[in-house]
Protein backbone atom coordinates (compact mmCIF):
# COMPACT_ATOMS: atom_id res chain seq x y z
CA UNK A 1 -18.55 -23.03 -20.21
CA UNK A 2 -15.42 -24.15 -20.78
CA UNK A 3 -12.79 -26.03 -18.17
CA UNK A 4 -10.27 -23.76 -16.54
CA UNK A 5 -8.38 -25.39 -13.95
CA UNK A 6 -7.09 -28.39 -16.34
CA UNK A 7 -5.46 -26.00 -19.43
CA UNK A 8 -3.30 -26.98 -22.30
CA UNK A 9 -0.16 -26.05 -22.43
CA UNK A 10 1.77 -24.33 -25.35
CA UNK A 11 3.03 -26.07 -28.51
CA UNK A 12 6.87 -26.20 -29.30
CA UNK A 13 10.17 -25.71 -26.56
CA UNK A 14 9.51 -24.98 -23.31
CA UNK A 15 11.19 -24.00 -20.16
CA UNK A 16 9.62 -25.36 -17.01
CA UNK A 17 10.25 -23.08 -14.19
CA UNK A 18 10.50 -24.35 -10.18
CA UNK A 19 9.22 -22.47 -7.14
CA UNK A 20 10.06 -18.38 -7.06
CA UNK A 21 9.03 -18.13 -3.73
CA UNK A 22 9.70 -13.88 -4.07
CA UNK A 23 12.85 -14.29 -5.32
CA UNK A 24 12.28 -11.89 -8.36
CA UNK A 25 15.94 -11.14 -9.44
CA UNK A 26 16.80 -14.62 -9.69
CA UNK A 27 14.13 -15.09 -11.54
CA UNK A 28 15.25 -12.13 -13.92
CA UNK A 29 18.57 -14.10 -13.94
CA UNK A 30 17.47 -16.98 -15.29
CA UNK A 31 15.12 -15.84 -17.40
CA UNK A 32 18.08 -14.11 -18.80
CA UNK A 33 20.56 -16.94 -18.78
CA UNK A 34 17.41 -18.93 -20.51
CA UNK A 35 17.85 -16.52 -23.56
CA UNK A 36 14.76 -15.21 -23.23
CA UNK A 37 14.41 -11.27 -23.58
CA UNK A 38 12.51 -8.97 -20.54
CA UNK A 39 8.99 -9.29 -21.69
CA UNK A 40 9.53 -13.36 -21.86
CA UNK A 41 9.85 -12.74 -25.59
CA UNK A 42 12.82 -15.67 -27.35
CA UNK A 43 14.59 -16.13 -30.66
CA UNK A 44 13.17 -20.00 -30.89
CA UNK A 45 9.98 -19.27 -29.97
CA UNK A 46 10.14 -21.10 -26.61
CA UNK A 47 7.61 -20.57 -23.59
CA UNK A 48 7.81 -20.03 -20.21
CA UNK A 49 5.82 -22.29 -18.02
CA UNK A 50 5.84 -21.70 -13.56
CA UNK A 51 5.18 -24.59 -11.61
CA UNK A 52 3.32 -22.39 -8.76
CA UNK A 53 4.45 -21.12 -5.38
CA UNK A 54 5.56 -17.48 -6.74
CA UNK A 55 5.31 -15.87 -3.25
CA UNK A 56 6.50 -15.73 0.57
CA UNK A 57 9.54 -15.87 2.35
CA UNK A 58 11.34 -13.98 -0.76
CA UNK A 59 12.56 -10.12 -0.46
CA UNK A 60 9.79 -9.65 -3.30
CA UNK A 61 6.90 -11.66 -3.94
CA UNK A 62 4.67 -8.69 -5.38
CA UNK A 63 7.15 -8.11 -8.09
CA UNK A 64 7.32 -11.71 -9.27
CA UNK A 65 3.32 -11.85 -9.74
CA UNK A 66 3.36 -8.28 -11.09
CA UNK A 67 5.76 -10.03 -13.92
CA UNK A 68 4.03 -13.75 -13.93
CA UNK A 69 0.80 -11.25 -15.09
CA UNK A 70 2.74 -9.16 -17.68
CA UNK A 71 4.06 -12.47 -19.09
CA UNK A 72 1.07 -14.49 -19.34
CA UNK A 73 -1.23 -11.16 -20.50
CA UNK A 74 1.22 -10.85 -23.51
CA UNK A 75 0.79 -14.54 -24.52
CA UNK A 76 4.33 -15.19 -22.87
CA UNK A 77 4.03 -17.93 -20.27
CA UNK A 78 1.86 -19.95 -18.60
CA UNK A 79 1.39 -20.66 -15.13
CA UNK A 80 -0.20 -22.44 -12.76
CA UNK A 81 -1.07 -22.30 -9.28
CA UNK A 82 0.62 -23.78 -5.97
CA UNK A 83 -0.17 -24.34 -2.24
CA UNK A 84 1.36 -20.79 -1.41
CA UNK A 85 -0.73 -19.19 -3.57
CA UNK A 86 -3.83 -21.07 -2.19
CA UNK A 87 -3.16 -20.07 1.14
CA UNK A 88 -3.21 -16.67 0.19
CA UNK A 89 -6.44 -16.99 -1.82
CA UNK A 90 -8.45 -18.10 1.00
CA UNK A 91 -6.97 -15.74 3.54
CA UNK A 92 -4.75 -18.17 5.38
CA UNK A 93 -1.98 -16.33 6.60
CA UNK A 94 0.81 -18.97 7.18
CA UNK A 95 4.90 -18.56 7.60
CA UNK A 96 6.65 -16.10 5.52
CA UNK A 97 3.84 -14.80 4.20
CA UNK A 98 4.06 -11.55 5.75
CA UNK A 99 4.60 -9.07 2.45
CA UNK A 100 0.40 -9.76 2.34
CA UNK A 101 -0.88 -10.41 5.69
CA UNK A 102 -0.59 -8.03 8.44
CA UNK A 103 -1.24 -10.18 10.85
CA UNK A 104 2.30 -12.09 9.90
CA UNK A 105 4.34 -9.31 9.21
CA UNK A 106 6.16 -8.89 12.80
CA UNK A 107 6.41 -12.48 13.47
CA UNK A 108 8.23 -12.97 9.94
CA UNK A 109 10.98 -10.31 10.54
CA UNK A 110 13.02 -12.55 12.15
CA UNK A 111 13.43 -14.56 9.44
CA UNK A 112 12.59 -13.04 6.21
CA UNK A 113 13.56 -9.54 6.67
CA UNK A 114 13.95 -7.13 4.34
CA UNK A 115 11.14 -7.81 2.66
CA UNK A 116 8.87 -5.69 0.57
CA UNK A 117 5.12 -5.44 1.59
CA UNK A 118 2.25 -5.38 -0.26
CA UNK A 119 0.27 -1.61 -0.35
CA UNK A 120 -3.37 -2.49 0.65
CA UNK A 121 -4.68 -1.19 -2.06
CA UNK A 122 -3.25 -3.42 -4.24
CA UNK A 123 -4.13 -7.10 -2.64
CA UNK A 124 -7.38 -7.11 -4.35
CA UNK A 125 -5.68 -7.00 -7.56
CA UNK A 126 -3.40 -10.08 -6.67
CA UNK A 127 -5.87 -12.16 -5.63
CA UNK A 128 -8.20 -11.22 -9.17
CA UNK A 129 -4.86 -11.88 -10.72
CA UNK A 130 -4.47 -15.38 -9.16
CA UNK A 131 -7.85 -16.58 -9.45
CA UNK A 132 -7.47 -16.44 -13.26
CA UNK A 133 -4.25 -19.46 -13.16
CA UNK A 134 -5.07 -23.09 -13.51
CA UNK A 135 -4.27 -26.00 -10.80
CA UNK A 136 -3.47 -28.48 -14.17
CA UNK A 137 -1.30 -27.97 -17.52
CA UNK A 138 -0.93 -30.54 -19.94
CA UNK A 139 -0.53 -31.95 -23.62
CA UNK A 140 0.03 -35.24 -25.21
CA UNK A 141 3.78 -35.65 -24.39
CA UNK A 142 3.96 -33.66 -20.97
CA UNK A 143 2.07 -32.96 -17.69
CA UNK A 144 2.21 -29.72 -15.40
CA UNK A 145 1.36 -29.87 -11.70
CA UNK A 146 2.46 -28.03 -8.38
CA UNK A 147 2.68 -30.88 -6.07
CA UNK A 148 1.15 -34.41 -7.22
CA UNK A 149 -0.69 -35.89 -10.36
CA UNK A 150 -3.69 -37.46 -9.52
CA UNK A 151 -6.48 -38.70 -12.06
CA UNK A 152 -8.79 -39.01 -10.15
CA UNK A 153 -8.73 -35.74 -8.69
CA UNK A 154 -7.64 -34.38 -11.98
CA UNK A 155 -10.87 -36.25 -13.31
CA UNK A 156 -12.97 -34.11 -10.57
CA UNK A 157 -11.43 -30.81 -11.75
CA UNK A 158 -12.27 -31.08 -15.32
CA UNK A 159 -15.91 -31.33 -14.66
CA UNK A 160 -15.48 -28.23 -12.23
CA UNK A 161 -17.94 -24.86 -14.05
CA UNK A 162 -17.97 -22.33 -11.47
CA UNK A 163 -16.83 -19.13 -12.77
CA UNK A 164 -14.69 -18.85 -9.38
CA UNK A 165 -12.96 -21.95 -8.61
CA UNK A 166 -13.11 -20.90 -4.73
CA UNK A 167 -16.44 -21.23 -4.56
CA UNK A 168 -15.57 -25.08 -5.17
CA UNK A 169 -12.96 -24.79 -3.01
CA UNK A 170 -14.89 -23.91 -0.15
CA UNK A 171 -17.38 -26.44 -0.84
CA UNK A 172 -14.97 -29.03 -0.78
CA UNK A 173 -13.98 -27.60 2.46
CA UNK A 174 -17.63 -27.32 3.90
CA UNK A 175 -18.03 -30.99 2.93
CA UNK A 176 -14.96 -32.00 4.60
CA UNK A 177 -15.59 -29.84 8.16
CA UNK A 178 -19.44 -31.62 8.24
CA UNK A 179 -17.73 -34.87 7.80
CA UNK A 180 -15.02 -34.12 10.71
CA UNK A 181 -17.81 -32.91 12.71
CA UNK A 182 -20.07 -35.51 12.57
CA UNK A 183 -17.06 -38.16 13.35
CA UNK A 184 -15.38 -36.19 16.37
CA UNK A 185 -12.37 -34.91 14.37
CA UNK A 186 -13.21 -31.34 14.17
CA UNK A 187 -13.76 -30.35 17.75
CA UNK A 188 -10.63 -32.80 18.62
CA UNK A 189 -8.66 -30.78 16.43
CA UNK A 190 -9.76 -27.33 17.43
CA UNK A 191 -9.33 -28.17 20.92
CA UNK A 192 -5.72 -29.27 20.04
CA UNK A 193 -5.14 -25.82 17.60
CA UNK A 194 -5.93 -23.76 20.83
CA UNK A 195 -4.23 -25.57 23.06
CA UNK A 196 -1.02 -25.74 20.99
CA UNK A 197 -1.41 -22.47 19.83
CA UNK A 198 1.82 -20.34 21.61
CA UNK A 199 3.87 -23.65 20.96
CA UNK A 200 3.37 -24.79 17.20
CA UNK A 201 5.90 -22.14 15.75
CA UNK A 202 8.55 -22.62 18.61
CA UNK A 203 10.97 -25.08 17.54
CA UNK A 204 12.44 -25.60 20.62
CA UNK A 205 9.10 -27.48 22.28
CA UNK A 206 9.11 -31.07 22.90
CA UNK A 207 6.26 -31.70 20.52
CA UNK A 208 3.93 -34.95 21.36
CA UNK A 209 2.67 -36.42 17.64
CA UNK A 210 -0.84 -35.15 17.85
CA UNK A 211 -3.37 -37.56 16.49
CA UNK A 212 -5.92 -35.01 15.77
CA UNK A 213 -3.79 -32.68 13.39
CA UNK A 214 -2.85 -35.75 11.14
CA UNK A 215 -6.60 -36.96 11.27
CA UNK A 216 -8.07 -33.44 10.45
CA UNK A 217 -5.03 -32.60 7.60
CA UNK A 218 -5.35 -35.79 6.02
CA UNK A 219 -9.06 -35.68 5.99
CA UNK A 220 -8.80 -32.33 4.25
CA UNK A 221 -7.09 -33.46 1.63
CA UNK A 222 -9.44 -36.41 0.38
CA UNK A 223 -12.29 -33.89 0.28
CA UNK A 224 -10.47 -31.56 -1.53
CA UNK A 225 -8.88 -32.35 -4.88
CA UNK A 226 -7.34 -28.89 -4.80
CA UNK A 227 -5.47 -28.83 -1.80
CA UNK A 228 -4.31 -32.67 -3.04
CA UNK A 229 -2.71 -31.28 -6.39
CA UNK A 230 -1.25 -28.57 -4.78
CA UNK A 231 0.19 -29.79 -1.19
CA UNK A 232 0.83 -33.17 -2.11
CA UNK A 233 -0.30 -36.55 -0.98
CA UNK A 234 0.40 -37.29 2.92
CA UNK A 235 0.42 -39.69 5.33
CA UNK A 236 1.05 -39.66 9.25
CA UNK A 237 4.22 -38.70 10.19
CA UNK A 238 6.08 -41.28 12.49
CA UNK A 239 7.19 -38.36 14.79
CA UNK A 240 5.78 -34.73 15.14
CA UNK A 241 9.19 -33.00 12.76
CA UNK A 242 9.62 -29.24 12.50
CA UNK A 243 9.65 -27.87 8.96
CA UNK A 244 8.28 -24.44 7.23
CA UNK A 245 8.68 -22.97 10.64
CA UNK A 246 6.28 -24.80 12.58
CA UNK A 247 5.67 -28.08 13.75
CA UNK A 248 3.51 -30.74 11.67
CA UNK A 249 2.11 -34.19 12.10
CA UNK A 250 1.40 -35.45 8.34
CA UNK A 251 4.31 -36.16 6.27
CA UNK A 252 4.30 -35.88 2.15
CA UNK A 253 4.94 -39.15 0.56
CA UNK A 254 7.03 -40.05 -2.48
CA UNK A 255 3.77 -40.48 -5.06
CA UNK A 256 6.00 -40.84 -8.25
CA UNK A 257 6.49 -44.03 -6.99
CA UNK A 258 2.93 -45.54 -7.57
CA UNK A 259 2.64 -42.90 -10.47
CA UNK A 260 2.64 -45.87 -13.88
CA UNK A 261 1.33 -43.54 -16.64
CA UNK A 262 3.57 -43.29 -19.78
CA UNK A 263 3.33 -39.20 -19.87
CA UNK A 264 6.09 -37.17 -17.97
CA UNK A 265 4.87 -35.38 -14.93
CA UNK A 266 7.17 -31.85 -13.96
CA UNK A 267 6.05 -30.64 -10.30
CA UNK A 268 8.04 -28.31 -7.68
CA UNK A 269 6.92 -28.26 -3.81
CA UNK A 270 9.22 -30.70 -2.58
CA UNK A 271 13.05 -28.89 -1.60
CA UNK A 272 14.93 -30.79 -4.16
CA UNK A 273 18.83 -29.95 -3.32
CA UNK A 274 20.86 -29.19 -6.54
CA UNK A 275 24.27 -30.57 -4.62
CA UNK A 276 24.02 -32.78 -2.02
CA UNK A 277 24.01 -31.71 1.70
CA UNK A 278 24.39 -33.68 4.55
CA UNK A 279 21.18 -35.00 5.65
CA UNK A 280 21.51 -33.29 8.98
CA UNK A 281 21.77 -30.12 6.92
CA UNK A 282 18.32 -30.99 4.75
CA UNK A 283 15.19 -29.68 5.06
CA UNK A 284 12.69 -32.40 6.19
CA UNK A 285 10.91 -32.29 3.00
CA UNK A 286 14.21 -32.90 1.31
CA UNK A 287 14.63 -36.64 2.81
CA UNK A 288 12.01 -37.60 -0.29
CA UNK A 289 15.20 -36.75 -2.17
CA UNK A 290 18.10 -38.47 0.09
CA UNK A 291 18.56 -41.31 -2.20
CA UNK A 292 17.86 -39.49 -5.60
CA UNK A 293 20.36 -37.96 -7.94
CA UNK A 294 19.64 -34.55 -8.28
CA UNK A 295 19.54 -34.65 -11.72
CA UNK A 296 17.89 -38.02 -11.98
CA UNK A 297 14.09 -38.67 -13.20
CA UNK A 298 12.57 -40.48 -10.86
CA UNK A 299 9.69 -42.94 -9.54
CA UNK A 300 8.23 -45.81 -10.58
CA UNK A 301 8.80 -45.43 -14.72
CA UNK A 302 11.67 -42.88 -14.09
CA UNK A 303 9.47 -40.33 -15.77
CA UNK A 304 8.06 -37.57 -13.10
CA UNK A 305 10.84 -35.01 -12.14
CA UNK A 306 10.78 -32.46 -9.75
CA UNK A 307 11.98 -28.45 -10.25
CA UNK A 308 11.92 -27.05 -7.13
CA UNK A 309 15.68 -26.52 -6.05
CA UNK A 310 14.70 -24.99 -2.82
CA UNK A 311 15.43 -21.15 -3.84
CA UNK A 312 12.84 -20.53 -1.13
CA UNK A 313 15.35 -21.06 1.69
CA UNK A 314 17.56 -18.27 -0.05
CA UNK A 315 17.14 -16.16 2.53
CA UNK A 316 19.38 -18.27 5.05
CA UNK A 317 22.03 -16.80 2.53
CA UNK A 318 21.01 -13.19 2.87
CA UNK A 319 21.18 -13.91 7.23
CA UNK A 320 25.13 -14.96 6.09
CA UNK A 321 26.05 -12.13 3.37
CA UNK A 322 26.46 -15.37 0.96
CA UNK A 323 26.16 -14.62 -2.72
CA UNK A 324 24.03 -17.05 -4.86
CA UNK A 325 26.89 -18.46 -6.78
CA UNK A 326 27.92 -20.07 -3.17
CA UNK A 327 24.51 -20.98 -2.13
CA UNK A 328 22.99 -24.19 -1.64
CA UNK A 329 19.40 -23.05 -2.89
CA UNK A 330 18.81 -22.68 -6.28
CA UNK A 331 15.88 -21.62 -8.69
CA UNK A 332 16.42 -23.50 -11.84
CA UNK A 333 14.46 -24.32 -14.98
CA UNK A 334 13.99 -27.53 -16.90
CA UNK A 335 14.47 -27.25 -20.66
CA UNK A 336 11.66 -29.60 -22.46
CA UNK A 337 12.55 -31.41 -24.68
CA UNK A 338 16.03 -31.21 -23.95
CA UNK A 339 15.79 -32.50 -20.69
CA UNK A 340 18.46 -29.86 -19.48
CA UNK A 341 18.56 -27.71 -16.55
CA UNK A 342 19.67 -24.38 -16.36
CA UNK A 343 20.28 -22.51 -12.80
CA UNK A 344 20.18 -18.58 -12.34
CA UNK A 345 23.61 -19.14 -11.48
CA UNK A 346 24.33 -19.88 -14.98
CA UNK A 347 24.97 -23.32 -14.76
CA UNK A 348 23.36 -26.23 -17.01
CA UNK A 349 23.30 -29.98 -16.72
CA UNK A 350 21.78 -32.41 -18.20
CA UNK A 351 19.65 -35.18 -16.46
CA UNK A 352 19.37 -38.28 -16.84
């Protein structure tokens, strides 16, 4: 049986595409300003490839995986899969993910409103849809991951067989919970999740660091090369920090830096800002960025780069009437081999 969650990616041009996060007409837009026509068809051959995170906190997430499926089905694109989409595979209903789970619907209003929602009848057909992408793309001269390369976990995923990778998933996370279990950290966590419960979304809360979330996340992650490829690796946070609307305890960490291989890694996950904002004004995840040309390669070689130009907070814009020629968030795509970015806005620049 072959390997399905490490795939090869296309010969020839590509364009690397960040986090959609439900925004589906900027992603028209820029497929568009890409020169590509509708059905992901171009004049020089070139091919799509998504970096993950298609859904949540978008006016439209259903549409953008209705099209990621038409595209790939017609030989179009490739794509593979990101944290979002993981959360949504194994039924873990977090922020902004509403459109799918009825359980978040009212409580992501507030922010995310309008938004279309997901007919029941239909969420079967996502998730069979979903199931089918790959964690890992990659060829001689260029590497395709949501969040952070790893070989070793990459290593572990090659040799996965199942015909459902959840069913590897889960053991990971089985593993993982009998391991926290045995050492205290499961029932210290729990005990902390219900206690915390009518607090951890309130941003307002004078929020203690809580031991037991970092110990449980980070444990979670070593099991699990999955979750590690597609959330990043973390570390404890110095001080419990608000971010994604809810308040964490682990903090990602700038792997590019350690990362010494010779082949280019593209990734999203991570905020990037496409023009610089005050750091009071930054998403928390963005600090990884502070200090980093926008346009700039980056870590240890100067060879990993990420795409995600935080188009997922465009609905602060929509709160403000602002149209997305103003805005600060952008979705953007990175031409390879050119090494050129082009924004749904229209813009292109070259990095460097």
């Amino acid at each position: 049986m072959p390997n399905f969650l490490v795939q090869t990616l296309p010969t020839g041009s590509l364009d690397i595409i960040g986090d959609v996060h439900g925004e589906f007409q900027a992603l028209l837009q820029l497929i568009e300003n890409l020169g590509y026509e509708p059905d992901g068809s171009h004049p020089e051959n070139r091919h799509l490839i998504f970096v993950g995170d298609y859904c949540d906190r978008g006016p439209d997430s259903q549409a953008v995986i209705d099209y990621l499926k038409s595209l790939i089905t017609n030989k179009k694109a490739k794509g593979i899969l990101g944290n979002h989409e993981i959360n949504l595979l194994i039924d873990d209903a977090k922020d902004g993910s509403g459109w799918f789970f009825e359980e978040r619907y009212r409580s992501d209003l507030r922010n995310y409103s309008p938004f279309k929602r997901v007919k029941p009848e239909n969420r079967d057909e996502i998730k069979e849809f979903l199931r089918t992408l790959p964690i890992v793309l990659e060829r001689d001269d260029l590497r395709i991951v949501h969040a952070a390369w790893s070989n070793p976990a990459i290593d572990t995923l090659r040799a996965v067989k199942s015909d459902d990778f959840l069913d590897y998933f889960f053991e990971c996370e089985h593993k993982a919970d009998n391991y926290a279990e045995k050492k205290g950290i499961l029932d210290k966590y729990l005990r902390a999740k219900q206690d915390w419960k009518e607090k951890i979304e309130d941003p307002h809360v004078l929020m203690p660091l809580l031991q037991s979330y970092i110990d449980y996340d980070l444990l979670k992650n070593e099991f699990n090369p999955i979750r590690l490829l597609t959330s990043g690796i973390e570390g404890p946070a110095k001080q419990a920090f608000f971010a994604g609307n809810r308040w964490r305890f682990s903090d990602r960490t700038a792997w590019w830096d350690s990362y010494l291989d010779d082949v280019p890694v593209v990734f999203g996950h991570y905020w990037r800002q496409l023009f610089p904002q005050p750091v009071a004004k930054m998403s928390k995840y963005s600090l990884l960025f502070k200090d980093i040309d926008p346009f700039s390669w980056h870590g240890a070689k100067k060879n990993t780069f990420c795409i995600d130009y935080s188009v997922g907070a465009r609905w602060r814009d929509r709160h403000k009437a602002q149209a997305p020629e103003d805005s600060a968030f952008h979705l953007a795509a990175l031409r390879w081999p050119e090494k050129i970015i082009m924004t749904d806005t229209g813009f292109t620049y070259p990095t460097r």
